[in-house]
N, C-alpha and C. Protein backbone atom coordinates (compact mmCIF):
# COMPACT_ATOMS: atom_id res chain seq x y z
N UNK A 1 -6.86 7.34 -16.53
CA UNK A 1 -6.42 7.60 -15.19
C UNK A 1 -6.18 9.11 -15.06
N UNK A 2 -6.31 9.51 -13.81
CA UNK A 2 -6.50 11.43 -13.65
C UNK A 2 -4.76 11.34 -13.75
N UNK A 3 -4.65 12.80 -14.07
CA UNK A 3 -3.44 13.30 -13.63
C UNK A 3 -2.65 13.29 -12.51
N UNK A 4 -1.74 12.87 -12.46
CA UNK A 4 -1.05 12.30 -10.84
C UNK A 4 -1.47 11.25 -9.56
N UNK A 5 -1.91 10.42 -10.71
CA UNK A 5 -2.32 9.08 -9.78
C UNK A 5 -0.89 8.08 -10.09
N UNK A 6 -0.29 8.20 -10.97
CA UNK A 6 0.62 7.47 -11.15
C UNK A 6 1.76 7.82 -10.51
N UNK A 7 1.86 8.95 -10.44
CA UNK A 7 3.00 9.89 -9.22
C UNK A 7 2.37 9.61 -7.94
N UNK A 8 1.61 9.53 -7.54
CA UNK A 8 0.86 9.12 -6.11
C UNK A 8 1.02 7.81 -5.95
N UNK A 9 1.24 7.12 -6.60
CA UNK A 9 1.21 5.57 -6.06
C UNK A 9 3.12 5.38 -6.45
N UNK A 10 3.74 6.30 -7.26
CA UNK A 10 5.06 5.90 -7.58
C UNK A 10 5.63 6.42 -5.35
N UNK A 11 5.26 7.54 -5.58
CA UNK A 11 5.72 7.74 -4.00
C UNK A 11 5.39 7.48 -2.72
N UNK A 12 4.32 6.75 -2.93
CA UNK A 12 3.87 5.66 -1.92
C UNK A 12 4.72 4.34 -1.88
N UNK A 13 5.12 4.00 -3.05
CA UNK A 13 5.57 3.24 -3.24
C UNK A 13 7.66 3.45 -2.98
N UNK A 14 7.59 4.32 -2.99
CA UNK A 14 9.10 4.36 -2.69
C UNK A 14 9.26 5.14 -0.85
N UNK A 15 8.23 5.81 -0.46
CA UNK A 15 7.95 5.45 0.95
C UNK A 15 7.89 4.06 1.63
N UNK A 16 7.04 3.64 1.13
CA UNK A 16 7.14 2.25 1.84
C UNK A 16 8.31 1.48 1.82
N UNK A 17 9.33 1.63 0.55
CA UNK A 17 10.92 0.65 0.58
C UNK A 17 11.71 1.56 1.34
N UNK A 18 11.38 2.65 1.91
CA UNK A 18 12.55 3.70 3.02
C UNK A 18 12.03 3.10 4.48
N UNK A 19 10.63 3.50 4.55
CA UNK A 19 10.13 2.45 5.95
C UNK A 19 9.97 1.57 6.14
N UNK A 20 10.38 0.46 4.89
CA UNK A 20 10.56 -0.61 5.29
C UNK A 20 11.23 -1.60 4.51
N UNK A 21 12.73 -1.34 4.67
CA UNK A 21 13.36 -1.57 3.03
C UNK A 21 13.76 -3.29 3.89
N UNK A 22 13.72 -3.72 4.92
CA UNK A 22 14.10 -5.25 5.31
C UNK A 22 12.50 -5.94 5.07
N UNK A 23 11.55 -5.44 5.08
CA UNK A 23 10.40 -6.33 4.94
C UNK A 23 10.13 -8.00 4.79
N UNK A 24 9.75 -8.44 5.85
CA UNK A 24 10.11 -10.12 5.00
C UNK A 24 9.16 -10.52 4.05
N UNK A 25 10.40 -10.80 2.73
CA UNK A 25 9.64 -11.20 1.48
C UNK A 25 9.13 -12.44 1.40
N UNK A 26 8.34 -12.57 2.07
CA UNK A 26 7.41 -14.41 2.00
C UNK A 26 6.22 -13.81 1.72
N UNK A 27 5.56 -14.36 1.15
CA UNK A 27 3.85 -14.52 0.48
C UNK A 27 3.17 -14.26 1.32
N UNK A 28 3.32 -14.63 2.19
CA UNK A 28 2.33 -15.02 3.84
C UNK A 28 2.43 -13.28 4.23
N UNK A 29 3.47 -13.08 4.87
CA UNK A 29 3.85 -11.84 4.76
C UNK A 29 3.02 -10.61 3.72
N UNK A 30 3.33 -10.74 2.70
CA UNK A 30 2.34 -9.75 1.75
C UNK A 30 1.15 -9.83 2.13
N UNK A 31 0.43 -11.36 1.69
CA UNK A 31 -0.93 -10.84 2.56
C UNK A 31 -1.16 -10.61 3.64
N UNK A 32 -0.70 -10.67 4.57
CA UNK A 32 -0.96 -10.61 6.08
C UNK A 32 -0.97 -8.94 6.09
N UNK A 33 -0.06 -8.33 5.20
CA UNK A 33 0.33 -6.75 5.11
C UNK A 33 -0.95 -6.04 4.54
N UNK A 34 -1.20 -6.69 3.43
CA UNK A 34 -2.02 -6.08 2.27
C UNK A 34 -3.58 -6.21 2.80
N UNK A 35 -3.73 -7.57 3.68
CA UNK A 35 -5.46 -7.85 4.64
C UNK A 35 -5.07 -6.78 5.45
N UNK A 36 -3.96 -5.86 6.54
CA UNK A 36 -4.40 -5.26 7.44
C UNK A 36 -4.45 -3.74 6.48
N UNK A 37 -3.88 -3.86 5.25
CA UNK A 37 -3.81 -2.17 4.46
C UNK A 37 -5.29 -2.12 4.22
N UNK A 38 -5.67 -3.03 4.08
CA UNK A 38 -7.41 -3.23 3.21
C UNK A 38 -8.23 -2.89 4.04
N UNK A 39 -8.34 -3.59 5.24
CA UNK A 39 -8.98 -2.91 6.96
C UNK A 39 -8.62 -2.11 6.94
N UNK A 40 -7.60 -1.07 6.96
CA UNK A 40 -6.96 0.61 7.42
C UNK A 40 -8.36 1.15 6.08
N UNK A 41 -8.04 0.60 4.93
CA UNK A 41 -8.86 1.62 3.59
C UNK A 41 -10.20 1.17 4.35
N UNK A 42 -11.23 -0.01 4.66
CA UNK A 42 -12.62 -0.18 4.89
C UNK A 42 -12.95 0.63 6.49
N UNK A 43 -11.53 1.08 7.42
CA UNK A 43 -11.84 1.61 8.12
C UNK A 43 -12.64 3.00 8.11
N UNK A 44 -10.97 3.44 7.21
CA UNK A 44 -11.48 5.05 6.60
C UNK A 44 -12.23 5.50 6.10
N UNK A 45 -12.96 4.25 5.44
CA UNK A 45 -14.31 4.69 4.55
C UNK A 45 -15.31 4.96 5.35
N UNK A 46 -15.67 4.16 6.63
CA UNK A 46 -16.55 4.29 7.21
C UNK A 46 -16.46 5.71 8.23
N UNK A 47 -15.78 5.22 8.77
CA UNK A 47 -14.70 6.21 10.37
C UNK A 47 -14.09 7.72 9.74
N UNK A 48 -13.69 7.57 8.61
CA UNK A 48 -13.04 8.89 8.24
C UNK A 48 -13.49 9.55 7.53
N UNK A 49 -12.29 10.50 6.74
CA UNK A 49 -12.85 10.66 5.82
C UNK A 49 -12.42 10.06 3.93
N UNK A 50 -12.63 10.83 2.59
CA UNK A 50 -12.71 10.44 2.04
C UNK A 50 -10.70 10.58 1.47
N UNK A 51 -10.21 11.59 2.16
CA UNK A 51 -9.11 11.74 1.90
C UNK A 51 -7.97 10.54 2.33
N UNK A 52 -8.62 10.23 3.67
CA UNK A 52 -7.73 9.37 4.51
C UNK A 52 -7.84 7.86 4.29
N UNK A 53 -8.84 7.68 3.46
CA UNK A 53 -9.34 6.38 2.83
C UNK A 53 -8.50 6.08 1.71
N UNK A 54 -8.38 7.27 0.75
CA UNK A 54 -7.26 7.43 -0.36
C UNK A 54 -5.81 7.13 0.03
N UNK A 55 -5.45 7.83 0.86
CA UNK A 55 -4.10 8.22 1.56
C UNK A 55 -4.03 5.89 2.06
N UNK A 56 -5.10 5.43 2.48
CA UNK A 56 -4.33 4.26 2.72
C UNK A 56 -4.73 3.41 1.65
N UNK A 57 -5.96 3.81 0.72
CA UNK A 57 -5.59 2.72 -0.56
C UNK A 57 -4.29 2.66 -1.13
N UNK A 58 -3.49 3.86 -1.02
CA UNK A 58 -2.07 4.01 -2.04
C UNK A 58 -1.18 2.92 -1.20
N UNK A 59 -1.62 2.86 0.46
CA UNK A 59 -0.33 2.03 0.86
C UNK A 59 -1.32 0.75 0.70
N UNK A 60 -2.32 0.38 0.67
CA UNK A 60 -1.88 -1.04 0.12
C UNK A 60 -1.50 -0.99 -1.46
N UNK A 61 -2.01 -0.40 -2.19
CA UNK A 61 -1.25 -0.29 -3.57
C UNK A 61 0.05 -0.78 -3.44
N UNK A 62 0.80 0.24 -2.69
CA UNK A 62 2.41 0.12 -2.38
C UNK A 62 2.75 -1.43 -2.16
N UNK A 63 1.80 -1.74 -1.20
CA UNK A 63 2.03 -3.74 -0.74
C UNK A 63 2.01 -4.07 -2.08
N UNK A 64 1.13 -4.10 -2.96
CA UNK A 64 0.91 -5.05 -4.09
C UNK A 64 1.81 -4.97 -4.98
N UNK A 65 1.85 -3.42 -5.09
CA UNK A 65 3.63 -3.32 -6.39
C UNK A 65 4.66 -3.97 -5.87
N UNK A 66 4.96 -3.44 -4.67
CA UNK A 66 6.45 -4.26 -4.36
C UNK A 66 6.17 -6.09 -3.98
N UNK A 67 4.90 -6.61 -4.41
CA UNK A 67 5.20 -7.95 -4.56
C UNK A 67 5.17 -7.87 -5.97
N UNK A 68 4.36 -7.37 -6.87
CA UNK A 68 4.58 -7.69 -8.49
C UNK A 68 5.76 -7.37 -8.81
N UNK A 69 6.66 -6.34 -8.19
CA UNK A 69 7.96 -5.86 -8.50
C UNK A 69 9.22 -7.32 -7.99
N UNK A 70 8.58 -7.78 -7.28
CA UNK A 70 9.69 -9.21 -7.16
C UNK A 70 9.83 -8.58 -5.73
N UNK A 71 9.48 -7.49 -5.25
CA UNK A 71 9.99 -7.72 -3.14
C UNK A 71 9.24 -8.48 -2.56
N UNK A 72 8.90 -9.47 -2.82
CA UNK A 72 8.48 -10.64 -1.92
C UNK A 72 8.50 -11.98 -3.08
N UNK A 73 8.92 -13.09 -2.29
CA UNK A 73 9.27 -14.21 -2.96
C UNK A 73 8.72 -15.32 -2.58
């Protein structure tokens, strides 16, 4: 893994519990979050550019840690 991908997804990931530290933790919920993060990344790929495609793979990243991390139940 490159240098500072793990710092890039650690602060994506602690962005997302400041903007959205009530989130409802149901399953349904995660995916419903993580299908529209996935559309934002297949948007950017097409529509944007290659930066802004990155910038929203990290937030669905962010969805997926904070369900492996136990924020959703």
């Amino acid at each position: 893994m490159k240098p500072g991908t793990i710092d890039s997804i650690v602060e994506h990931v602690r962005h997302a519990r400041a903007k959205h530290p009530e989130w409802r933790k149901t399953q349904d919920y995660v995916v419903s979050v993580a299908e529209l993060e996935w559309n934002e990344v297949r948007h950017a790929m097409a529509w944007e550019s290659r930066k802004r495609a990155k910038e929203e793979a990290l937030d669905l990243i962010a969805v997926l840690v904070r369900f492996i991390e136990g924020d959703a139940e």
